[in-house]
C-alpha atoms as a PDB file:
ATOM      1  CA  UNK A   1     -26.943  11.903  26.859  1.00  0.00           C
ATOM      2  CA  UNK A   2     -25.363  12.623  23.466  1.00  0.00           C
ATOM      3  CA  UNK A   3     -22.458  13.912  25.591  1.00  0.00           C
ATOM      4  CA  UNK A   4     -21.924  10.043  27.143  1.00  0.00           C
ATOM      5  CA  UNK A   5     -22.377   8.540  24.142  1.00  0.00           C
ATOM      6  CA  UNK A   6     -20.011  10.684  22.135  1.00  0.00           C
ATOM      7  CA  UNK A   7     -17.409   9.577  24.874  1.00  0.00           C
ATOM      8  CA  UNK A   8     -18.699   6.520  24.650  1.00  0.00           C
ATOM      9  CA  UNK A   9     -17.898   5.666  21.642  1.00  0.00           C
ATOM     10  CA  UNK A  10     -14.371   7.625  21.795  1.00  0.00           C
ATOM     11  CA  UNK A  11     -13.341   4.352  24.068  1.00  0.00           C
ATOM     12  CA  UNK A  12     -10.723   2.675  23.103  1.00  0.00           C
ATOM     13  CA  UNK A  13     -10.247  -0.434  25.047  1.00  0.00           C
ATOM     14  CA  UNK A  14      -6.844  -1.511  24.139  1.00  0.00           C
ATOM     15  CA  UNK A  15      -5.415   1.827  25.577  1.00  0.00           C
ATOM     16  CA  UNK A  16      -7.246   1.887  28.335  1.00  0.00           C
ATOM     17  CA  UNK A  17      -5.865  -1.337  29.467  1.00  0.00           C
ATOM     18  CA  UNK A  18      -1.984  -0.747  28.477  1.00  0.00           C
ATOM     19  CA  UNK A  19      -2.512   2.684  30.685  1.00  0.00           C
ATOM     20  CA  UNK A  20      -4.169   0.605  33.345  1.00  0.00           C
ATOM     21  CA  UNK A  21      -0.848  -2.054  33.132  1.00  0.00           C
ATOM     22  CA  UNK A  22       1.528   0.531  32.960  1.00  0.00           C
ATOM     23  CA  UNK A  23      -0.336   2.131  36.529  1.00  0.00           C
ATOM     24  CA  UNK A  24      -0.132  -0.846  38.159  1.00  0.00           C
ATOM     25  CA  UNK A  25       3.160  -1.638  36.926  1.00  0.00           C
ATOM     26  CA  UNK A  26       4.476   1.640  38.771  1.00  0.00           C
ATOM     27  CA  UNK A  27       2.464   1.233  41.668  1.00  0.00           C
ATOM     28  CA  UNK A  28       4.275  -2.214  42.547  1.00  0.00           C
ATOM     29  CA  UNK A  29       7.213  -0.658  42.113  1.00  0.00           C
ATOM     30  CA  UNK A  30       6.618   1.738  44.265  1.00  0.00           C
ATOM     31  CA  UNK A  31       5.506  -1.035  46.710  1.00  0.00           C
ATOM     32  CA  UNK A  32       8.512  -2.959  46.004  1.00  0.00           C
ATOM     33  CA  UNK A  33      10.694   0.320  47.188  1.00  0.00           C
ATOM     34  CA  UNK A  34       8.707   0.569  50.235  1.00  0.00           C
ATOM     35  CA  UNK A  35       9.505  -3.732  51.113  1.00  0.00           C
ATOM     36  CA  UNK A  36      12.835  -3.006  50.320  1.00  0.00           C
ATOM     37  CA  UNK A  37      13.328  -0.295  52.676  1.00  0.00           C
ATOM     38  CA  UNK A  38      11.189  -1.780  55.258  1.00  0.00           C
ATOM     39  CA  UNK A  39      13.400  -4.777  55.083  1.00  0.00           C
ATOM     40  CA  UNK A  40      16.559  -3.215  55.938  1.00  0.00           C
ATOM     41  CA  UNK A  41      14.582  -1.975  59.377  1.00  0.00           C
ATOM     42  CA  UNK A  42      12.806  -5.386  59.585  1.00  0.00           C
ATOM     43  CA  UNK A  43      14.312  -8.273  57.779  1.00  0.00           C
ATOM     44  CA  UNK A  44      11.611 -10.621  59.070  1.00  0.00           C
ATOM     45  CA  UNK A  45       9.232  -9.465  56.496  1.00  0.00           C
ATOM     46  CA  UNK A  46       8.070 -11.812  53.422  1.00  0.00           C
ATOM     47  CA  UNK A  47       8.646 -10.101  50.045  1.00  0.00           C
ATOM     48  CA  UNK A  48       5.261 -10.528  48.061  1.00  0.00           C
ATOM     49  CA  UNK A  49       4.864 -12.078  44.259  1.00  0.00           C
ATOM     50  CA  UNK A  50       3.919  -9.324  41.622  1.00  0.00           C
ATOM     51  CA  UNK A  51       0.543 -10.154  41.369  1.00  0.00           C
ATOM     52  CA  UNK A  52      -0.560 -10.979  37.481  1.00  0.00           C
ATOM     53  CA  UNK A  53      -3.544  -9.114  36.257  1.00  0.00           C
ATOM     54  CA  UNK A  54      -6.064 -11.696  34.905  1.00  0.00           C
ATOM     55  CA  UNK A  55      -6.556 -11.930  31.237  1.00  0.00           C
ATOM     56  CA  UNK A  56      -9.729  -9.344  30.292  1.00  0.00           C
ATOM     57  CA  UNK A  57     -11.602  -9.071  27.267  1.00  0.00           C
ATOM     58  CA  UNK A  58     -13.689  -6.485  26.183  1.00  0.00           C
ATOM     59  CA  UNK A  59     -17.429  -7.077  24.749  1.00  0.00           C
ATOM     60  CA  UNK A  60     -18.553  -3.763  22.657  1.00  0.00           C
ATOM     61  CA  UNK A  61     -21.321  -3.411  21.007  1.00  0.00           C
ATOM     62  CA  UNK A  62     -21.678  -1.857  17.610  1.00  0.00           C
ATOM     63  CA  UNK A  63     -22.715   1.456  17.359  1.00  0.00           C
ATOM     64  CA  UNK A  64     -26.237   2.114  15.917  1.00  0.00           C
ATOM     65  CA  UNK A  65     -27.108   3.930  12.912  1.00  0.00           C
ATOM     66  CA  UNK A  66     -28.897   7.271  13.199  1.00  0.00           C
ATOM     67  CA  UNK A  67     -32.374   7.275  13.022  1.00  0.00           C
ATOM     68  CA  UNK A  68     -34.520  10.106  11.959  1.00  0.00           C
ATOM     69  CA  UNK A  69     -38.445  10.602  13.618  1.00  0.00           C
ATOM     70  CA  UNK A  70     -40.984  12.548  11.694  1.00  0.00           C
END
């Protein structure tokens, strides 16, 4: 438990989600190099939109302060 919460509270939301953008950014491109070369062998195929993440925000709580049973 102290383990989870200790990585828990090592979170960091803001670069979790510009790692998250930047992995999705290279995975369309990757999918944009696949259309493209599938195009040149079928030029009937539909290039898709770059689909836009929706906006997320991130609700944390505040960590508690230690407590100490006797």
């Amino acid at each position: 438990k102290q383990e989870l919460k200790r990585r828990y509270e090592s979170l960091n939301p803001a670069l979790l989600k510009r790692e998250i953008d930047r992995t999705l950014n290279l995975l369309y491109k990757a999918y944009q190099a696949k259309q493209t070369s599938a195009q040149k062998v079928e030029p009937k195929l539909k290039p898709l939109k770059k689909l836009m993440p929706a906006t997320v925000s991130f609700l944390m709580t505040q960590p508690r302060g230690a407590t100490v049973s006797s």
